[in-house]
PDB file of N, CA and C in Angstrom:
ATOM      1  N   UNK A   1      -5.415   1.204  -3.510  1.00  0.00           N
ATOM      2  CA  UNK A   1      -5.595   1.484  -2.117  1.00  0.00           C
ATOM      3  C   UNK A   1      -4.944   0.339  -1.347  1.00  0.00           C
ATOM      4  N   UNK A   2      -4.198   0.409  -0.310  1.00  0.00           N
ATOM      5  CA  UNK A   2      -3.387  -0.226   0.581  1.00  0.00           C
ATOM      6  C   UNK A   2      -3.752  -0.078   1.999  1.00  0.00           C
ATOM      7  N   UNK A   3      -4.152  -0.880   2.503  1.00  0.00           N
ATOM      8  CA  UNK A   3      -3.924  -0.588   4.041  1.00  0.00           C
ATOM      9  C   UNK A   3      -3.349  -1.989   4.882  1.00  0.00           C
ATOM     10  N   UNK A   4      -2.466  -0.894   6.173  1.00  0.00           N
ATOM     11  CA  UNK A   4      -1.665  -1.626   6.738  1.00  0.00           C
ATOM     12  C   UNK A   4      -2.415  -1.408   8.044  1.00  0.00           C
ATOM     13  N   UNK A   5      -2.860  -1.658   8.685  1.00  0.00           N
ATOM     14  CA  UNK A   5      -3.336  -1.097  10.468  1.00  0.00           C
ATOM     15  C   UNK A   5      -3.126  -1.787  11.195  1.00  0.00           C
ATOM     16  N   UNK A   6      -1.951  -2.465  11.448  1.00  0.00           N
ATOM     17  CA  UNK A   6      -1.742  -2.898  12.849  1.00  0.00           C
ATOM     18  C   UNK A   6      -0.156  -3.401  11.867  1.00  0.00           C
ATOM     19  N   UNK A   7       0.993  -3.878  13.280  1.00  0.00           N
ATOM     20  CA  UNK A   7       2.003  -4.297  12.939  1.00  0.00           C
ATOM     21  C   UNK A   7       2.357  -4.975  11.854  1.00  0.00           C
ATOM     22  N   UNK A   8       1.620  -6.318  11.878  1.00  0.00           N
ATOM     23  CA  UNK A   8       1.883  -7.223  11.223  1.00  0.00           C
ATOM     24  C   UNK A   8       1.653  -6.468   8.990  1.00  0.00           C
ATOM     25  N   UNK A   9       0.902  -6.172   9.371  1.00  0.00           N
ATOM     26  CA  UNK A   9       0.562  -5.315   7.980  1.00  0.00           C
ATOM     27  C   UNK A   9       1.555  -4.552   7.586  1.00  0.00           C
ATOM     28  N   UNK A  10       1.593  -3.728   8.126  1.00  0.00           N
ATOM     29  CA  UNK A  10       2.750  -3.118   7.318  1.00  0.00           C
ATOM     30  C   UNK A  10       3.761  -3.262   7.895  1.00  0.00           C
ATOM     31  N   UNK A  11       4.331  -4.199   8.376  1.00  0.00           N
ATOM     32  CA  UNK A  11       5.822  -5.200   8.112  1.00  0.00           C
ATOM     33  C   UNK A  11       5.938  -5.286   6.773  1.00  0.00           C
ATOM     34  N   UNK A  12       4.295  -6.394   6.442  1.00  0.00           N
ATOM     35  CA  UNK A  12       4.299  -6.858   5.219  1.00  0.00           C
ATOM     36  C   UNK A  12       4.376  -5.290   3.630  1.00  0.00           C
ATOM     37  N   UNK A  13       3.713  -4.754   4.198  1.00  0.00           N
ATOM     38  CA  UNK A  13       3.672  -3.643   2.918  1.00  0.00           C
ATOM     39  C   UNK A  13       5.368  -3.018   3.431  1.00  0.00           C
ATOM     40  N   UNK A  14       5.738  -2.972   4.152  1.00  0.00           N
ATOM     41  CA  UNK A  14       7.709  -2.555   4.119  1.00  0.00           C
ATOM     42  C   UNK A  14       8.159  -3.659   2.793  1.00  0.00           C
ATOM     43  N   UNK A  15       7.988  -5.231   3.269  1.00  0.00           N
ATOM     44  CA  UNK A  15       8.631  -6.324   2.517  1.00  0.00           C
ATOM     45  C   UNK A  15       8.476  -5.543   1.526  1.00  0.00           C
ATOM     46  N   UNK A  16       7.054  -5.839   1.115  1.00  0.00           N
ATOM     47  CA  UNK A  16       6.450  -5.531  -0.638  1.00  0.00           C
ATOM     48  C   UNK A  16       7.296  -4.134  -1.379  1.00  0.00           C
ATOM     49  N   UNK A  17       7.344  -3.084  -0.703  1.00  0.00           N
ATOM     50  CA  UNK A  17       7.811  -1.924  -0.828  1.00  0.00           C
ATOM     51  C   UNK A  17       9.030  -2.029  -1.541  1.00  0.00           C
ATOM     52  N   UNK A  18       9.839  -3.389  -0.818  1.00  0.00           N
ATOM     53  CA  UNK A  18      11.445  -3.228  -0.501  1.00  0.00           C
ATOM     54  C   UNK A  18      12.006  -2.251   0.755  1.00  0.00           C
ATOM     55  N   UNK A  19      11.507  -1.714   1.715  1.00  0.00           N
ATOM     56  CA  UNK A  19      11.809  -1.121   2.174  1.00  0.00           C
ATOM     57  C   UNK A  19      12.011  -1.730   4.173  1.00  0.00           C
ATOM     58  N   UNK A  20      12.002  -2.793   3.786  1.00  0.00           N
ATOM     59  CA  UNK A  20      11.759  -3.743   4.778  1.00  0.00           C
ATOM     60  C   UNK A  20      12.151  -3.011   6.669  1.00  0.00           C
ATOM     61  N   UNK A  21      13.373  -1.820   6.428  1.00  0.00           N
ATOM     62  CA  UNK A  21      14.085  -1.246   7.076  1.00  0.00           C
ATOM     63  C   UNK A  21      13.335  -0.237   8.379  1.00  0.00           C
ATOM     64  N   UNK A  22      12.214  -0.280   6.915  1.00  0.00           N
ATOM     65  CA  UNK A  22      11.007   0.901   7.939  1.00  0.00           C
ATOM     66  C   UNK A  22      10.431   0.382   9.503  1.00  0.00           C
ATOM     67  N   UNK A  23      10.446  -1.174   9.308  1.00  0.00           N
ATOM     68  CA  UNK A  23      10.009  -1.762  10.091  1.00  0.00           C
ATOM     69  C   UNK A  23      10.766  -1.567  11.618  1.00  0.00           C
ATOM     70  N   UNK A  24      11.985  -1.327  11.271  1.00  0.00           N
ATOM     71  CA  UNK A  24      13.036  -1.417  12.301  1.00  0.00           C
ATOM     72  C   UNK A  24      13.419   0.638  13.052  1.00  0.00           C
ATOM     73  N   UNK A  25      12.506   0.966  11.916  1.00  0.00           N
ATOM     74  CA  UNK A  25      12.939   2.496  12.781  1.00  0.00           C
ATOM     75  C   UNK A  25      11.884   3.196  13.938  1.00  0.00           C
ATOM     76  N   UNK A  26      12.454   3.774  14.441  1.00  0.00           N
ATOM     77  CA  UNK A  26      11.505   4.127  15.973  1.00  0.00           C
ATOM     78  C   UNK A  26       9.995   4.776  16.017  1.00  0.00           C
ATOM     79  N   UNK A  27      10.518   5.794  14.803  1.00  0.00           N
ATOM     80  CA  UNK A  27       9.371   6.667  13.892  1.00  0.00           C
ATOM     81  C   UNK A  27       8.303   5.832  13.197  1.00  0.00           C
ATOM     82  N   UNK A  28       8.480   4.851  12.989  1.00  0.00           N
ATOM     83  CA  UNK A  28       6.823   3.933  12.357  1.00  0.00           C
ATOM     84  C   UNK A  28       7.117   2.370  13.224  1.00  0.00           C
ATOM     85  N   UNK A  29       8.281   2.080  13.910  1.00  0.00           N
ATOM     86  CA  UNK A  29       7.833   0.925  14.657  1.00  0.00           C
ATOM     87  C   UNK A  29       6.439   0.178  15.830  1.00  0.00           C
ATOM     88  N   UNK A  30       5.731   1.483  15.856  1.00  0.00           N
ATOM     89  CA  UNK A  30       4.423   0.970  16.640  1.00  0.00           C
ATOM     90  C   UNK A  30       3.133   1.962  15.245  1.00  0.00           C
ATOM     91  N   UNK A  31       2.295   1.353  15.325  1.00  0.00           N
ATOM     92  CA  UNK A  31       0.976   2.196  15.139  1.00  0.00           C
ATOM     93  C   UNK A  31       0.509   3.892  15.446  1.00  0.00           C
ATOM     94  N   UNK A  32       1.053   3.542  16.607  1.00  0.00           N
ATOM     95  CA  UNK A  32       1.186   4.820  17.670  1.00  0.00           C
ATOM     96  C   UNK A  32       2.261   6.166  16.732  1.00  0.00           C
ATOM     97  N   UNK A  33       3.315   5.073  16.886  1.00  0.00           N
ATOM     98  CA  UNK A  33       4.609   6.231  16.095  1.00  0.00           C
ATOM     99  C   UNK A  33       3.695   6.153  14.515  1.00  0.00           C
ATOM    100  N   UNK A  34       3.386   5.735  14.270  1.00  0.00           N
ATOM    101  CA  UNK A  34       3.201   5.701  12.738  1.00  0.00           C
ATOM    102  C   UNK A  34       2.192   6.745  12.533  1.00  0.00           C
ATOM    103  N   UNK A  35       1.289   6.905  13.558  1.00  0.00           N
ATOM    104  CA  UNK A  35       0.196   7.559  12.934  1.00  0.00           C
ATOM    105  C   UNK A  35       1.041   9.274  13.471  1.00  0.00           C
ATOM    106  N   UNK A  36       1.879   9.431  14.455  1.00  0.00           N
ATOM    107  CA  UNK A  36       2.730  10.354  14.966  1.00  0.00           C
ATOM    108  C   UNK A  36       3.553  10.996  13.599  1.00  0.00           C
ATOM    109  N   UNK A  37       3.774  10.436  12.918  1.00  0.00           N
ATOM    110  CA  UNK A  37       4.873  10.194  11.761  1.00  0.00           C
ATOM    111  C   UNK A  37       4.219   9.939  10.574  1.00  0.00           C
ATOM    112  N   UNK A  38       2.549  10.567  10.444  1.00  0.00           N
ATOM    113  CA  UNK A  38       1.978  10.024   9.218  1.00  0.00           C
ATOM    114  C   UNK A  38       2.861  10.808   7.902  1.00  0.00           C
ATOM    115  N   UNK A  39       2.589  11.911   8.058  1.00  0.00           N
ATOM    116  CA  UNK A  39       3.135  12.986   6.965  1.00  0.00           C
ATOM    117  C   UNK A  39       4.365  12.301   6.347  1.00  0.00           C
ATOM    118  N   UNK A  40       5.420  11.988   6.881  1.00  0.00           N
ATOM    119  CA  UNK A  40       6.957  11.562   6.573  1.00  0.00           C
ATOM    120  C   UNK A  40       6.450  10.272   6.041  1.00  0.00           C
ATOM    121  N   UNK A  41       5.872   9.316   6.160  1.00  0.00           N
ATOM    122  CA  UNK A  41       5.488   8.017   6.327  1.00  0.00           C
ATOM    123  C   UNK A  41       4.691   8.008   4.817  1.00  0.00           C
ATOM    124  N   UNK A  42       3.424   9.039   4.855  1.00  0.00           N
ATOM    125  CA  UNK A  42       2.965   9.094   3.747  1.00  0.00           C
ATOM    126  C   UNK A  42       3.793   9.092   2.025  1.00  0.00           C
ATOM    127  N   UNK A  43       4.571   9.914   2.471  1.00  0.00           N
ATOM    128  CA  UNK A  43       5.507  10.257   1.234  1.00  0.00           C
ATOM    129  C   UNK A  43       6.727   9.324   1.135  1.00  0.00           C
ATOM    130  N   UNK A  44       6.981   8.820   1.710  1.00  0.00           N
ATOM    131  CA  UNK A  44       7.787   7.573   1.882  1.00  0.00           C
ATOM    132  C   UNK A  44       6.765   6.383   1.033  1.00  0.00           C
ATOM    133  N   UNK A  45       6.005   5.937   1.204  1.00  0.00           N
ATOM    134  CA  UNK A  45       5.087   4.886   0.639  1.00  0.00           C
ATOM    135  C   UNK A  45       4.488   6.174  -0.710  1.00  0.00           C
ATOM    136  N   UNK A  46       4.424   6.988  -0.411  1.00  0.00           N
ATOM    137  CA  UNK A  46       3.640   7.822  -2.418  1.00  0.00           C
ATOM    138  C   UNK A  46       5.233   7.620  -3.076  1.00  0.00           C
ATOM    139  N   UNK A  47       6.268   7.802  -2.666  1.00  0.00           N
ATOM    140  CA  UNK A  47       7.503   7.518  -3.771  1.00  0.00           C
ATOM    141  C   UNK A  47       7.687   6.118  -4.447  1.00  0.00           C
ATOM    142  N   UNK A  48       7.580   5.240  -3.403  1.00  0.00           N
ATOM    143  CA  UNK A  48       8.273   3.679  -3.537  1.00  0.00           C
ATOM    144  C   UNK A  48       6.340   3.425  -4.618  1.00  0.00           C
ATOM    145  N   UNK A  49       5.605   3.579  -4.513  1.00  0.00           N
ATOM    146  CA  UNK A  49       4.346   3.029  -4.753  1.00  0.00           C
ATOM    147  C   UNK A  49       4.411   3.637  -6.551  1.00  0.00           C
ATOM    148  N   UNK A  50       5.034   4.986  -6.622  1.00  0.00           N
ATOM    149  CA  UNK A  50       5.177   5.437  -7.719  1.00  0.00           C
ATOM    150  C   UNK A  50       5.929   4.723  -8.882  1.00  0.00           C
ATOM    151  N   UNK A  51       7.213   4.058  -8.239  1.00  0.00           N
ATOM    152  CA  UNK A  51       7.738   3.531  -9.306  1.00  0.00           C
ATOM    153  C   UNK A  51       7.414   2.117  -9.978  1.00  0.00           C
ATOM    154  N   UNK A  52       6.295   1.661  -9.590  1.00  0.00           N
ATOM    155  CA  UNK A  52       5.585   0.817 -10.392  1.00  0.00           C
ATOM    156  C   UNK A  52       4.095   0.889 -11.089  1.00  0.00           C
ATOM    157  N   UNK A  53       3.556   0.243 -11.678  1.00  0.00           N
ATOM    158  CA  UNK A  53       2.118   0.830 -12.363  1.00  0.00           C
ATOM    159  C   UNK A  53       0.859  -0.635 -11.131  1.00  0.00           C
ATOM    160  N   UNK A  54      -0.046  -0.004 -11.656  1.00  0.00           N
ATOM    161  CA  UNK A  54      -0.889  -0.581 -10.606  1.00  0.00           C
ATOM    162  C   UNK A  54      -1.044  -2.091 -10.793  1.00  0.00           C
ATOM    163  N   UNK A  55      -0.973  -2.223 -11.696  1.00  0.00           N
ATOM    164  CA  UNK A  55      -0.936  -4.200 -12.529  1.00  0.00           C
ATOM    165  C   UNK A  55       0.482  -4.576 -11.553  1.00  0.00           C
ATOM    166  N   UNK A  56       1.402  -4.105 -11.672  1.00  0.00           N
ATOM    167  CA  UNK A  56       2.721  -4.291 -11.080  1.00  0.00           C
ATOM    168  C   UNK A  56       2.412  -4.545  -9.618  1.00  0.00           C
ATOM    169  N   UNK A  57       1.644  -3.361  -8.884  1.00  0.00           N
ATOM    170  CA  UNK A  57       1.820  -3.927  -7.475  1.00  0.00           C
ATOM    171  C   UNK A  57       0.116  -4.643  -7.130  1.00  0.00           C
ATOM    172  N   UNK A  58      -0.419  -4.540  -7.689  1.00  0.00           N
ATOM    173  CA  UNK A  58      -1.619  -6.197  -7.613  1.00  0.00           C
ATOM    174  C   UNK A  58      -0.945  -7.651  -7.503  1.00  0.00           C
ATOM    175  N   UNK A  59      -0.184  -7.652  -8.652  1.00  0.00           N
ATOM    176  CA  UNK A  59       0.783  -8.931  -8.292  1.00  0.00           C
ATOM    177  C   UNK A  59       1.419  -8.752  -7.364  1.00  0.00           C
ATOM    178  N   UNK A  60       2.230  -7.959  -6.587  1.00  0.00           N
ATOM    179  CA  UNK A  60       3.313  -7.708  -5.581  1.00  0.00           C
ATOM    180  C   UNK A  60       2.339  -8.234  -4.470  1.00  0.00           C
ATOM    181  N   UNK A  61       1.242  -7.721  -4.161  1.00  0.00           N
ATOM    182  CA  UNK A  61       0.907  -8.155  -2.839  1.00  0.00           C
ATOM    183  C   UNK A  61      -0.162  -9.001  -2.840  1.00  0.00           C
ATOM    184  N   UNK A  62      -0.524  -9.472  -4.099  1.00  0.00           N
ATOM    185  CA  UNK A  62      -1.567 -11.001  -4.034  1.00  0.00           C
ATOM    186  C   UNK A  62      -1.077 -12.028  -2.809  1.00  0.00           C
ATOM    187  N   UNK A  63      -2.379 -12.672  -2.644  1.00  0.00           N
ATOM    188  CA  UNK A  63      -1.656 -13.596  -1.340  1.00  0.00           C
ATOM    189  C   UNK A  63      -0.629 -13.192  -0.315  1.00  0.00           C
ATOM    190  N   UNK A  64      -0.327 -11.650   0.162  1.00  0.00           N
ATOM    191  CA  UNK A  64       0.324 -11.404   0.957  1.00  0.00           C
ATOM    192  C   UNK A  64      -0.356 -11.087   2.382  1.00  0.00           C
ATOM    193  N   UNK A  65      -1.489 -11.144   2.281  1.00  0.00           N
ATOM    194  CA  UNK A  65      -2.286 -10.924   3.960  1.00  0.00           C
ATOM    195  C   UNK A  65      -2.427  -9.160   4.210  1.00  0.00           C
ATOM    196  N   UNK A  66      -2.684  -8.802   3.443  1.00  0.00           N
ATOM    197  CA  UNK A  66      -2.599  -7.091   3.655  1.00  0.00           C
ATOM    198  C   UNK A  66      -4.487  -7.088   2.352  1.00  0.00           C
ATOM    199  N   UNK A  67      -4.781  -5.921   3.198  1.00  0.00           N
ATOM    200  CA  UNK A  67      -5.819  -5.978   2.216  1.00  0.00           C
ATOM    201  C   UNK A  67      -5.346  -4.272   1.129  1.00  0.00           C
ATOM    202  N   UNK A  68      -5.938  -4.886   0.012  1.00  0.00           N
ATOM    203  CA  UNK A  68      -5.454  -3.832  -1.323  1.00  0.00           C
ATOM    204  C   UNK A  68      -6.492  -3.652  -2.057  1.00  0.00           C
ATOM    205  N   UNK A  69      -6.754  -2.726  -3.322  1.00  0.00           N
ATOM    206  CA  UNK A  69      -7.729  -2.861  -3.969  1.00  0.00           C
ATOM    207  C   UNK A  69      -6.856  -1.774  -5.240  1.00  0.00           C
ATOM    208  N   UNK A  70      -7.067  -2.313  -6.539  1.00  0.00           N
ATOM    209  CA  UNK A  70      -7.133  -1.076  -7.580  1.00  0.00           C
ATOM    210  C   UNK A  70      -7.899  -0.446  -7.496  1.00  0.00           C
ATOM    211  N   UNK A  71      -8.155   0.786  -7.718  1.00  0.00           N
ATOM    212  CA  UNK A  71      -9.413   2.185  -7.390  1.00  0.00           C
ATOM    213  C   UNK A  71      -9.646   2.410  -8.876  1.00  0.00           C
ATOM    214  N   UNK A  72     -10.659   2.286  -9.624  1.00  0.00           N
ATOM    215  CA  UNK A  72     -10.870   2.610 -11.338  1.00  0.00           C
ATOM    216  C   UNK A  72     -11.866   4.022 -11.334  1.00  0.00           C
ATOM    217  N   UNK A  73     -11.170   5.092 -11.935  1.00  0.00           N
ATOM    218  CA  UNK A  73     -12.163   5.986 -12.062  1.00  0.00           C
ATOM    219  C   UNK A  73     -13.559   5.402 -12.942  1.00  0.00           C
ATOM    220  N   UNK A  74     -14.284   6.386 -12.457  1.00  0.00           N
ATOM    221  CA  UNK A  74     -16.180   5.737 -12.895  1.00  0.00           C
ATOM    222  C   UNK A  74     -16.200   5.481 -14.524  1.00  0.00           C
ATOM    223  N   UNK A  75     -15.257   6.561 -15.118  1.00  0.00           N
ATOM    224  CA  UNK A  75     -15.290   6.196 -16.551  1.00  0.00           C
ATOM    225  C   UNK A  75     -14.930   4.751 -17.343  1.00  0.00           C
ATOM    226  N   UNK A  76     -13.719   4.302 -16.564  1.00  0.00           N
ATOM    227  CA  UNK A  76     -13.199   3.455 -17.015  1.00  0.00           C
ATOM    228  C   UNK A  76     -13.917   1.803 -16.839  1.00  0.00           C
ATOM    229  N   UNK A  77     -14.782   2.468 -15.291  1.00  0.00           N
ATOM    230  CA  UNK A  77     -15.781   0.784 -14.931  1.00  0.00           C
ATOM    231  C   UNK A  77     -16.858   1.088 -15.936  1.00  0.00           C
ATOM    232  N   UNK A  78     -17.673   1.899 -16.830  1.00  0.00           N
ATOM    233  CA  UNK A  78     -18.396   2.097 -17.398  1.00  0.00           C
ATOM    234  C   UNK A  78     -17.955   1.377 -18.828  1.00  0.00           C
ATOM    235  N   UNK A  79     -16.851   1.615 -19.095  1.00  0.00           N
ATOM    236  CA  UNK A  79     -16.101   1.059 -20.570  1.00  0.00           C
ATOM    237  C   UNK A  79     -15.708  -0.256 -20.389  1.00  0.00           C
ATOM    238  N   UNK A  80     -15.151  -0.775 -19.400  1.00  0.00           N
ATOM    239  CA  UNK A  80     -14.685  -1.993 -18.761  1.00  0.00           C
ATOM    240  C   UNK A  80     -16.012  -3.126 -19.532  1.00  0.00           C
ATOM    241  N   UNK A  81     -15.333  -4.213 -20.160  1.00  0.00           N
ATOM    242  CA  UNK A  81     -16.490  -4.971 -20.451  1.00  0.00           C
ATOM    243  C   UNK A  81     -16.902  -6.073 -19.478  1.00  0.00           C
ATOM    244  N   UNK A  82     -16.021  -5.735 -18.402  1.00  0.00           N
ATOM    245  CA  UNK A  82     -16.469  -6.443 -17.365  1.00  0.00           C
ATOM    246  C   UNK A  82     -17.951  -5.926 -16.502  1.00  0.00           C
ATOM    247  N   UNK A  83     -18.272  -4.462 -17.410  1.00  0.00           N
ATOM    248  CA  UNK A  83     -18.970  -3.751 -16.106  1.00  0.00           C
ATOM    249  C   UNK A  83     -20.483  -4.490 -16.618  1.00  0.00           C
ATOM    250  N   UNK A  84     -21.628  -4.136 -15.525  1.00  0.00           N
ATOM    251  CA  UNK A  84     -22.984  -4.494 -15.548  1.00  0.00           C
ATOM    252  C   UNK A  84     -23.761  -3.167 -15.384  1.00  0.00           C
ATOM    253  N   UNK A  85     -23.194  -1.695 -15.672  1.00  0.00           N
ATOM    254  CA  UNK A  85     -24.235  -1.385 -15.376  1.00  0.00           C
ATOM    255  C   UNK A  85     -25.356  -0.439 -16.287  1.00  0.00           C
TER     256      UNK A  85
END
């Protein structure tokens, strides 16, 4: 899970992306346009997000000021020997 909500954020998730360009087009340059432009926007970030695995982009945006999270289906926190419950 990724979220960008306000400018400065997803500048940063463009960097991370590689797609740095997004930042500069009219269609997601405000919040406003972005949420105008979710649909196009969405699938733009489900492609670029696809071609790496989730370990891959944990490192990509550690220490980048964007908040993120891996999402673990319930099975896997249950097996996880990290889990407590």
């Amino acid at each position: 899970m990724i979220g960008a909500g306000n400018d400065r954020q997803f500048g940063i998730l463009c960097e991370c992306l590689g797609r740095r360009e997004l930042v500069l087009e009219e269609r997601f340059a405000t919040n406003e346009a972005r949420v105008r432009n979710r649909g196009e926007l969405l699938g733009i970030i489900e492609r670029e997000m696809e071609k790496r695995g989730t370990g891959e982009w944990l490192r990509v945006f550690e220490g980048k000021g964007m908040p993120y999270a891996a999402i673990k289906y319930i099975l896997f926190c249950y097996l996880s020997s990290n889990s407590h419950l």
